[in-house]
N, C-alpha and C. Protein backbone atom coordinates (compact mmCIF):
# COMPACT_ATOMS: atom_id res chain seq x y z
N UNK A 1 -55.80 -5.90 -19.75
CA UNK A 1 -54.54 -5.94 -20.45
C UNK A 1 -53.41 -5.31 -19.60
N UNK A 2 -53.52 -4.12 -19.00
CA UNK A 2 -52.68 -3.53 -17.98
C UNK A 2 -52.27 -4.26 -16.71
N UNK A 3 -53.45 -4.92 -16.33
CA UNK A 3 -52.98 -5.96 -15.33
C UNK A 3 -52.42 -7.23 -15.82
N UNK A 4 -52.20 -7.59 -16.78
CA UNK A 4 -51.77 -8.84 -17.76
C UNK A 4 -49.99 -8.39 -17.73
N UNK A 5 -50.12 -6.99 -18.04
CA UNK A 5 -48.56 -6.74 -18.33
C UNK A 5 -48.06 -6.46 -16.92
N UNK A 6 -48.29 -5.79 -16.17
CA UNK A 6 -48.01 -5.64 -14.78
C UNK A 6 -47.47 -6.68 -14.44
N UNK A 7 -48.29 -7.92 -14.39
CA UNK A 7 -48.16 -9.35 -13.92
C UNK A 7 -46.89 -9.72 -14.56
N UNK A 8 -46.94 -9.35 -15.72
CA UNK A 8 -45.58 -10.09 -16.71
C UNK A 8 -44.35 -9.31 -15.84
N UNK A 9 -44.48 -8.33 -15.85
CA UNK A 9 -43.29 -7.35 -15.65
C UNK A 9 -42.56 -7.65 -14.04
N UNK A 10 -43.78 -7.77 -12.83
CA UNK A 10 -43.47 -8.55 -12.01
C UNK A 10 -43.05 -9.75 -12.05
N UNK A 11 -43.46 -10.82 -12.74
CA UNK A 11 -42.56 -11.88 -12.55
C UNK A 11 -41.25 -11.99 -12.63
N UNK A 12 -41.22 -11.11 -14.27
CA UNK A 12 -40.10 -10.89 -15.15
C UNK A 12 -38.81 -10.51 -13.96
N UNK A 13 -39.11 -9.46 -13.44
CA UNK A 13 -38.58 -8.90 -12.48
C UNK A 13 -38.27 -9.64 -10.67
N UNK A 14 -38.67 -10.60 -10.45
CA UNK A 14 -38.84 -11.44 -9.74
C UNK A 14 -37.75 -12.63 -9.74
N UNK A 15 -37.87 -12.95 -11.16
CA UNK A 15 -37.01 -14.21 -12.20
C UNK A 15 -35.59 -13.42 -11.79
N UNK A 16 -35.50 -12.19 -12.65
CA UNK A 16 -33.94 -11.61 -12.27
C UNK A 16 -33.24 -11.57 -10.74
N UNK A 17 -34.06 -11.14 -9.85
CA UNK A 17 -33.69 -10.86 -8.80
C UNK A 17 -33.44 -12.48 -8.07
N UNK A 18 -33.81 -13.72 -8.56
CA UNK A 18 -33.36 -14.70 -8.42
C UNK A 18 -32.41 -15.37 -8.51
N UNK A 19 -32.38 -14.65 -9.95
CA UNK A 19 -30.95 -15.07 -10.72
C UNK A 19 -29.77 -14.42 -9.94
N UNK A 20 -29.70 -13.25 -9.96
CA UNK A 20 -29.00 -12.51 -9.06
C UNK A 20 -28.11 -13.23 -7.83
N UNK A 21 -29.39 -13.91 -7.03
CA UNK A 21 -28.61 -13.75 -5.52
C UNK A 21 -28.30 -15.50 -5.83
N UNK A 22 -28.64 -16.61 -7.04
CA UNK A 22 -27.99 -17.53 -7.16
C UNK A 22 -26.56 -17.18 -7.75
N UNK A 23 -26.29 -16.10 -8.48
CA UNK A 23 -24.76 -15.88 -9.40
C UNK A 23 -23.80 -15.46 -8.05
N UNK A 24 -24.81 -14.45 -7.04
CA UNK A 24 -23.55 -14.29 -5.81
C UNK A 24 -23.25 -15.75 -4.78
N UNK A 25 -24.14 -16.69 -4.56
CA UNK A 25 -24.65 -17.76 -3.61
C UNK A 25 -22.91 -18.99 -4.83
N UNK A 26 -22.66 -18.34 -5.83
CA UNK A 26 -21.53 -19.22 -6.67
C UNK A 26 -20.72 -18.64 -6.64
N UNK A 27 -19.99 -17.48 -6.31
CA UNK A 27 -19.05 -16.62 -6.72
C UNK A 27 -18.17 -16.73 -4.99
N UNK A 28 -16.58 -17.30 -5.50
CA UNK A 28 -15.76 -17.02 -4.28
C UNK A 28 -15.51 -15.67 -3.82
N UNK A 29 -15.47 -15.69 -2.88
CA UNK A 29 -14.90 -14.62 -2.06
C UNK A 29 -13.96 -14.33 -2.36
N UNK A 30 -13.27 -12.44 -2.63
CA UNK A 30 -11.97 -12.43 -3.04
C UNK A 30 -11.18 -12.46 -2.15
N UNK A 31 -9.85 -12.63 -2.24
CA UNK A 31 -9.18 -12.35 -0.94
C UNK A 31 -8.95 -11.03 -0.68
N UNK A 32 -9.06 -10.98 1.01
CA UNK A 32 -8.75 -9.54 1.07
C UNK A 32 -6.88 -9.03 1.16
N UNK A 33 -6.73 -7.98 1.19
CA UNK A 33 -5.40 -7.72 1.39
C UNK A 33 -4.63 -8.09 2.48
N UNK A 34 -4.66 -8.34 3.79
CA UNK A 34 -4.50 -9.43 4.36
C UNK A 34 -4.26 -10.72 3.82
N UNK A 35 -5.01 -11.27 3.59
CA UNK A 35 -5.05 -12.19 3.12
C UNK A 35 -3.83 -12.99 2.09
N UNK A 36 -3.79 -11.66 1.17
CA UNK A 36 -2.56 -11.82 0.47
C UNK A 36 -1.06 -11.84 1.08
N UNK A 37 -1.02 -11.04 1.61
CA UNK A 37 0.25 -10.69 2.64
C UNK A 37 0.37 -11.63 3.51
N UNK A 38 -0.66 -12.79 3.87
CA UNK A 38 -0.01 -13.71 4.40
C UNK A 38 0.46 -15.08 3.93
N UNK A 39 -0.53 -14.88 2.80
CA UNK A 39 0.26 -16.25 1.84
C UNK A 39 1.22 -15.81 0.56
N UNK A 40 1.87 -14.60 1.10
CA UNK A 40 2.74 -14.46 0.37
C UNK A 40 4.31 -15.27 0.70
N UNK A 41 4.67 -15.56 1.77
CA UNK A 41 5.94 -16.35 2.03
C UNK A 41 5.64 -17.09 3.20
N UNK A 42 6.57 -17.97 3.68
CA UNK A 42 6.19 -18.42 4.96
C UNK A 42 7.05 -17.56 5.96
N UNK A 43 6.37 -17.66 7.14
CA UNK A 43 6.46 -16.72 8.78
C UNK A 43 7.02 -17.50 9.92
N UNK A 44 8.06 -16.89 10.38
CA UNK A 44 9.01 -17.43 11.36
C UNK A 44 9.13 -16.58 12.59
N UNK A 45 8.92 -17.52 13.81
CA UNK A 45 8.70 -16.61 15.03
C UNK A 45 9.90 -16.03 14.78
N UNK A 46 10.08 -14.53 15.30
CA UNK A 46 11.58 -13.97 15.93
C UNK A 46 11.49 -13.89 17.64
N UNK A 47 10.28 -13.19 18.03
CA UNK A 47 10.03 -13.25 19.73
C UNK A 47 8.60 -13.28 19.98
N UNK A 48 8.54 -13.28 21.45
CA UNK A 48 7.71 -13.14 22.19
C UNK A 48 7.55 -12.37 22.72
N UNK A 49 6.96 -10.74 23.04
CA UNK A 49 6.81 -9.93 24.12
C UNK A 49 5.78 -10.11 25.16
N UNK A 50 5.69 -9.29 26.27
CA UNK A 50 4.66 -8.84 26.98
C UNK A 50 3.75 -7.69 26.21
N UNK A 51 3.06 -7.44 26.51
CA UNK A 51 1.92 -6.20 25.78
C UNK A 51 2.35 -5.09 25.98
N UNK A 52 3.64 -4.64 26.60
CA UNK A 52 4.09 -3.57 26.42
C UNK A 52 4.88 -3.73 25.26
N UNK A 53 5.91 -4.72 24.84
CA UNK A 53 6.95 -4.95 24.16
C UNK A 53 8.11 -5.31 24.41
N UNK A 54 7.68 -5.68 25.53
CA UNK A 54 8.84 -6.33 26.25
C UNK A 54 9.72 -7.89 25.71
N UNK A 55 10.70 -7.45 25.08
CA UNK A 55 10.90 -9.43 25.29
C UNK A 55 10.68 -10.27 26.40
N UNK A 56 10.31 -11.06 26.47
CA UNK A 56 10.50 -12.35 26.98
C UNK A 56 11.53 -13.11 27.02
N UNK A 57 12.49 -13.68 27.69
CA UNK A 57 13.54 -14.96 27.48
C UNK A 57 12.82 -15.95 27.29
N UNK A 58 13.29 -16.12 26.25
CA UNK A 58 13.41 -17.51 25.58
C UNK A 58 13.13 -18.97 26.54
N UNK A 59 13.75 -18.80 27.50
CA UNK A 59 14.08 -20.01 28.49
C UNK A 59 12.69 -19.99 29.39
N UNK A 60 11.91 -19.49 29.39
CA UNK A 60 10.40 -18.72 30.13
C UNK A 60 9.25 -19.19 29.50
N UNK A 61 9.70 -19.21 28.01
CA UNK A 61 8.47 -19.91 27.41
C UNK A 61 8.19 -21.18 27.23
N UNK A 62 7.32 -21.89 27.38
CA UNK A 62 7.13 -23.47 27.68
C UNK A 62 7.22 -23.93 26.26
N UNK A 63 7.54 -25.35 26.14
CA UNK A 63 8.67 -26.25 25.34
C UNK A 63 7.95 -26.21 23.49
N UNK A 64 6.50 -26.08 23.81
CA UNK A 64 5.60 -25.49 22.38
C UNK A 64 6.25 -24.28 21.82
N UNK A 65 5.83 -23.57 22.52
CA UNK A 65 6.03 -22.20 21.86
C UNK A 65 7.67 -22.07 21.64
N UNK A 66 8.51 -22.87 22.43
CA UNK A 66 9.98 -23.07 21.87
C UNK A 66 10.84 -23.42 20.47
N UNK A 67 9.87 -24.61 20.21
CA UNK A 67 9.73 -25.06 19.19
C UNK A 67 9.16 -24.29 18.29
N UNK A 68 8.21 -23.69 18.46
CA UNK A 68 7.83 -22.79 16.84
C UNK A 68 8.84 -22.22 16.24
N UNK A 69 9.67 -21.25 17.85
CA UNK A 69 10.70 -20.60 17.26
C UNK A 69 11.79 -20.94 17.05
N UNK A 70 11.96 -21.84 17.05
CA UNK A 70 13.53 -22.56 16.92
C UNK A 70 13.03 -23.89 15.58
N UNK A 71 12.07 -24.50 14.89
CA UNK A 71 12.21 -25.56 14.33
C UNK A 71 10.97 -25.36 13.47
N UNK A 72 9.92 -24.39 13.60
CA UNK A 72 9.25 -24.19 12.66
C UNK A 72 8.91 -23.05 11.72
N UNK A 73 8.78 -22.84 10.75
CA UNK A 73 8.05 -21.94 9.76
C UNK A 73 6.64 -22.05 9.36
N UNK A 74 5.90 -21.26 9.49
CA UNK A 74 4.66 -21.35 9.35
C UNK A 74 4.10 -20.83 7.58
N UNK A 75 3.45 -21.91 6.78
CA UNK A 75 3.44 -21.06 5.47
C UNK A 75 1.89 -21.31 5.75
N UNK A 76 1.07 -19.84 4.81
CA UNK A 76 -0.17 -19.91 4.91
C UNK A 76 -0.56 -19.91 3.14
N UNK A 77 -1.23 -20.24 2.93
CA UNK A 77 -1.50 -20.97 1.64
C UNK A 77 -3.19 -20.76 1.10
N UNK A 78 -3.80 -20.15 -0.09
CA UNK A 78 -4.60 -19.56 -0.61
C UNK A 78 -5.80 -20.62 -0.13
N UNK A 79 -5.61 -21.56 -0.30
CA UNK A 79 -6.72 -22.86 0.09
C UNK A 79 -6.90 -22.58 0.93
N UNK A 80 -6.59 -21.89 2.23
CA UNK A 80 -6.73 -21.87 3.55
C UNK A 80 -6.15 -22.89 4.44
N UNK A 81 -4.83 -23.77 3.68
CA UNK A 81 -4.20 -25.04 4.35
C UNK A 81 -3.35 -24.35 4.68
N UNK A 82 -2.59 -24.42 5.97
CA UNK A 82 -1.13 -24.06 6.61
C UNK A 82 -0.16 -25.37 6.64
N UNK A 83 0.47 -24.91 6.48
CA UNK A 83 1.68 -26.35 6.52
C UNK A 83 3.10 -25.25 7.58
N UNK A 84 2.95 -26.58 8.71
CA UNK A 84 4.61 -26.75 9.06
C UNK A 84 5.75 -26.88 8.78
N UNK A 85 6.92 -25.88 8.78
CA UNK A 85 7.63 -26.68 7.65
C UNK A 85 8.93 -26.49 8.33
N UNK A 86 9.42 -27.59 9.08
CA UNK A 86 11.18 -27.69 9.26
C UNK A 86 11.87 -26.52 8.86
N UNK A 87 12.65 -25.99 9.75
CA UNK A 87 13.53 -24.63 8.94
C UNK A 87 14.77 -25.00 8.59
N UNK A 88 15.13 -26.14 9.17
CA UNK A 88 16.71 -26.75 8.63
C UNK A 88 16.14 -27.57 7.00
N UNK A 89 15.58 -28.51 7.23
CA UNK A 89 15.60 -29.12 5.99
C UNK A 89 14.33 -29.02 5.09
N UNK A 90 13.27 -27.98 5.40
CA UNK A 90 12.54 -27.42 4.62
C UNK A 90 11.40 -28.77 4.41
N UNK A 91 10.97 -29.73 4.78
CA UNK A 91 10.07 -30.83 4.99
C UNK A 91 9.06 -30.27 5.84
N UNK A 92 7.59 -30.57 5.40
CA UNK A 92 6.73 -30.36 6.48
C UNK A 92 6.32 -31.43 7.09
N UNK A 93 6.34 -30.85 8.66
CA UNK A 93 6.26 -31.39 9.71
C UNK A 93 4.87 -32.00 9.89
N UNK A 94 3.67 -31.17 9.87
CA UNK A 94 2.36 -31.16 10.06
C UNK A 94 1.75 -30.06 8.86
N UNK A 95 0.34 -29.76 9.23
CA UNK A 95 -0.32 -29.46 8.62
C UNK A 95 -1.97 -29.02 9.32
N UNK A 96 -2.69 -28.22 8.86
CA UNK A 96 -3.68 -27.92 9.06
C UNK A 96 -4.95 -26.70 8.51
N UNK A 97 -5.55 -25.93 8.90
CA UNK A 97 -5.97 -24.75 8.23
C UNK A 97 -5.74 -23.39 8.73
N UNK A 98 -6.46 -22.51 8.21
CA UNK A 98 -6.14 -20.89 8.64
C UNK A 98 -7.29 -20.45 7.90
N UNK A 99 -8.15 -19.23 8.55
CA UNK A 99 -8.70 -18.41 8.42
C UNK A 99 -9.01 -16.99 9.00
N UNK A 100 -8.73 -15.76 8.24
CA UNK A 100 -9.18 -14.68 9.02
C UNK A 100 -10.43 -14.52 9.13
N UNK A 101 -10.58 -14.18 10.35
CA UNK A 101 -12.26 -14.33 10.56
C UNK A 101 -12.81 -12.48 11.31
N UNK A 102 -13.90 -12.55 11.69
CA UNK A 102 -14.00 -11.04 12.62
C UNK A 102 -13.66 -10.18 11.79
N UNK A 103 -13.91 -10.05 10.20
CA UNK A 103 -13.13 -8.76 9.21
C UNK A 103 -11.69 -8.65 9.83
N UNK A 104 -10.82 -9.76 9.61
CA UNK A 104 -9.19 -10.09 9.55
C UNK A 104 -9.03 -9.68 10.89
N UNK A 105 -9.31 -9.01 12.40
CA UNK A 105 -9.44 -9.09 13.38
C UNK A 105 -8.73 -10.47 14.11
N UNK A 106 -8.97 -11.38 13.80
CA UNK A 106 -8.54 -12.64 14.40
C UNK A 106 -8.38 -13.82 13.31
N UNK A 107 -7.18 -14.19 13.71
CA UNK A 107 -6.48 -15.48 12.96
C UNK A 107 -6.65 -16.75 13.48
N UNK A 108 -7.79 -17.91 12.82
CA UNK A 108 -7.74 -19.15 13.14
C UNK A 108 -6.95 -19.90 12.55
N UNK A 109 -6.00 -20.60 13.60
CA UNK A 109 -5.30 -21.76 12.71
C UNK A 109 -5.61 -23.01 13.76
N UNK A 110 -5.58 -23.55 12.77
CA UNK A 110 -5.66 -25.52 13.38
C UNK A 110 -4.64 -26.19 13.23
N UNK A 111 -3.58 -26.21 13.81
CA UNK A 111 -2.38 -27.00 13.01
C UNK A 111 -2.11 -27.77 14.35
N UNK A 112 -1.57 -28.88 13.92
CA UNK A 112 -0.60 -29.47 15.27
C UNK A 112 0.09 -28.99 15.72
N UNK A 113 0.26 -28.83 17.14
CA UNK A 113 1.05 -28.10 17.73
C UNK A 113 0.91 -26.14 18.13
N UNK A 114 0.02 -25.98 16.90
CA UNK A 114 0.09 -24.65 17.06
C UNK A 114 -1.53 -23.76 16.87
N UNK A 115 -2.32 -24.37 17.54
CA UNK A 115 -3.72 -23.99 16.79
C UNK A 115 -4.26 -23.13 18.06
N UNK A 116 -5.21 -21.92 17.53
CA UNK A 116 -6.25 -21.31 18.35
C UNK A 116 -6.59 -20.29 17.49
N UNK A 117 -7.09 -18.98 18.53
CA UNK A 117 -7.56 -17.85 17.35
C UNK A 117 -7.13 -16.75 18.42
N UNK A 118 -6.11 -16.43 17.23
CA UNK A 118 -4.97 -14.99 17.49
C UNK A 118 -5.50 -13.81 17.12
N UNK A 119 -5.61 -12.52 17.71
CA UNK A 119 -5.74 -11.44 17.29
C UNK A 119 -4.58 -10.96 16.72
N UNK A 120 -4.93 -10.49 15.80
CA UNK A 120 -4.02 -9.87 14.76
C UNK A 120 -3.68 -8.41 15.24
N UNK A 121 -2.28 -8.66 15.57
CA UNK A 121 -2.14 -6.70 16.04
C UNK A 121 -1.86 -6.03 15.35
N UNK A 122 -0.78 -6.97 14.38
CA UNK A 122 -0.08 -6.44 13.08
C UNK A 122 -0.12 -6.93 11.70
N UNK A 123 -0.46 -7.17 10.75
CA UNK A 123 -0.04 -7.76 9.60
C UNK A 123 0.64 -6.91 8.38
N UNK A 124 1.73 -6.72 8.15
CA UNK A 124 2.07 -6.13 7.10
C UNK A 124 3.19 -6.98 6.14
N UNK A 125 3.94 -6.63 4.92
CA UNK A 125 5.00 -7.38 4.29
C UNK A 125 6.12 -7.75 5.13
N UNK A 126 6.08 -6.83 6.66
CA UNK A 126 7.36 -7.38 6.89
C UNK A 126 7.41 -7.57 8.53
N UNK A 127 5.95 -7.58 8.63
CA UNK A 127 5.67 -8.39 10.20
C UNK A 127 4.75 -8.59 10.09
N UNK A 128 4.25 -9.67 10.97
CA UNK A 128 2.78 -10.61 11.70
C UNK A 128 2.99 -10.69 13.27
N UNK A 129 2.18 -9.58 14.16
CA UNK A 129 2.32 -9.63 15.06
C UNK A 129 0.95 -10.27 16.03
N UNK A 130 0.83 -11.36 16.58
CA UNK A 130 -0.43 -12.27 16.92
C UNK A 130 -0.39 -11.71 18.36
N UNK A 131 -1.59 -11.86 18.91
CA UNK A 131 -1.74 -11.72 20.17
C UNK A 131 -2.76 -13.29 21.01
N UNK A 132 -1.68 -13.70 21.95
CA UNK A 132 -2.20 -15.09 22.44
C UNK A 132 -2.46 -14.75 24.07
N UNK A 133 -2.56 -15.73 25.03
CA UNK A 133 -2.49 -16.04 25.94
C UNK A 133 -1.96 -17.58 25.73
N UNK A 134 -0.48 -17.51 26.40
CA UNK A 134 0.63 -18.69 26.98
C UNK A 134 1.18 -18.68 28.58
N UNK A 135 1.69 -19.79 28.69
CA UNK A 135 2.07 -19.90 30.05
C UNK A 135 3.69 -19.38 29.50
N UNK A 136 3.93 -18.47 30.66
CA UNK A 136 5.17 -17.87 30.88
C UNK A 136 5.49 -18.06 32.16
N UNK A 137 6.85 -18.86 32.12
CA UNK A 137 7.73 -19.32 33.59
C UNK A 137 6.49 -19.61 34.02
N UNK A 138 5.77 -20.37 33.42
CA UNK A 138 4.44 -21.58 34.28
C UNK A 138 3.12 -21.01 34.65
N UNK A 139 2.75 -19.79 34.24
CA UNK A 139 1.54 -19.07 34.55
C UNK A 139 1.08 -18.80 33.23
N UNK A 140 -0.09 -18.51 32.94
CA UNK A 140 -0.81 -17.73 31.90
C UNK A 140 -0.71 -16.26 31.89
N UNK A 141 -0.23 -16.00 30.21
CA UNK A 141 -0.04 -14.61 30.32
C UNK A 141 -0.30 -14.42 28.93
N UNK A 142 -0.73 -12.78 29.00
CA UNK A 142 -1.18 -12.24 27.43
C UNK A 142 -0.09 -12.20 26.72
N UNK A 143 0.35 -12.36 25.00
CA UNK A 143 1.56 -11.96 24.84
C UNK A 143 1.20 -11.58 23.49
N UNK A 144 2.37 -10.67 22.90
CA UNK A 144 2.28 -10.76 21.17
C UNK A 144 3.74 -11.73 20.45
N UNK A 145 2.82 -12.72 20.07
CA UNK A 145 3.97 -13.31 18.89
C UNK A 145 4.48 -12.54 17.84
N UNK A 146 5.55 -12.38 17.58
CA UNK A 146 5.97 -11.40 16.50
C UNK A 146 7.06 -12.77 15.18
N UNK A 147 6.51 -12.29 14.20
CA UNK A 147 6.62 -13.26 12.93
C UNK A 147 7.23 -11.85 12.33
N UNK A 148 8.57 -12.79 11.69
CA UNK A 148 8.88 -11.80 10.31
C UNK A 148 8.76 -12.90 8.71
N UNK A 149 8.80 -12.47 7.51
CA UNK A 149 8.63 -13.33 6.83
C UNK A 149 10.20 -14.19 6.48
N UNK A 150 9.99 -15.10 5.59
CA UNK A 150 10.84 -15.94 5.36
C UNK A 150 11.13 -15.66 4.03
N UNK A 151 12.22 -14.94 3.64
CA UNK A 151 13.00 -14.74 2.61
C UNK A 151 13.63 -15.15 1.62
C-alpha cells in the first residue's frame, strides 16, 4: 500500500512539473525596459562620432549613413517591426525588424538600407547611442551613432 501511494504521489508530482514548463513554453516574454524606451517614439540620427566623441563631418560619411540623417526616422515597434519613415512627409519608406539580443547588449535591425547588429552604448528617454563600424572619407572605422527621440 505504501508503495501504491508513493507511486501515486510520484506521478502526481511528475504530471505538475509538466504542466509547469508547458504554461512557461506559452507565456511571452515581457519586455524589458529597454525595450520600452525604444518603442516609445521614433529615433532620428543627430551625429556621428569617433569613439572618443568626436564629431565627424557630415560630408565624410558615405551617401547611406547620409541619408539616415537627413531623410530618415527610425520607429521601433512592440512586434519587433521597424519602419522607415520620411521626416518631411511622415510616409514610410521601408520596413523591417529589430531585436535586442546579448541581454539588450546589441541591437539587430534588418531594414533596408539600414540593417546589422549595433552595440548599444546608450539607451535612455533621451538618447540611443549605437556603436557600428562605417566607412569614413572611404575607410572603415568604429563609430557611435547618436539618436535623439522624435518629439
Amino acid at each position: 500500500m505504501k508503495k501504491l501511494l508513493l507511486l501515486a504521489s510520484l506521478v502526481l508530482g511528475l504530471f505538475m512539473v509538466a504542466c509547469d514548463k508547458d504554461k512557461d513554453k506559452n507565456e511571452k516574454p515581457q519586455p524589458t525596459e529597454k525595450d520600452k524606451i525604444l518603442v516609445n517614439y521614433p529615433w532620428r540620427m543627430s551625429k556621428v562620432t569617433d569613439l572618443s566623441g568626436k564629431d565627424i563631418p557630415f560630408n565624410l560619411l558615405n551617401t547611406q549613413t547620409q541619408a539616415i540623417k537627413q531623410v530618415m526616422d527610425i520607429q521601433f515597434m512592440q512586434n519587433n517591426v521597424t519602419k522607415a519613415i520620411d521626416q518631411r512627409s511622415k510616409q514610410v519608406i521601408n520596413g523591417g525588424t529589430w531585436y535586442l539580443i546579448d541581454e539588450g547588449a546589441t541591437l539587430d535591425i534588418s531594414i533596408s538600407g539600414f540593417a546589422g547588429k549595433f552595440g548599444v552604448e546608450e539607451l535612455t528617454n533621451s538618447r540611443m547611442r549605437l556603436k557600428s563600424t562605417m566607412p569614413v572619407d572611404g575607410v572603415d572605422q568604429e563609430t557611435i551613432m547618436v539618436f535623439e527621440p522624435v518629439i
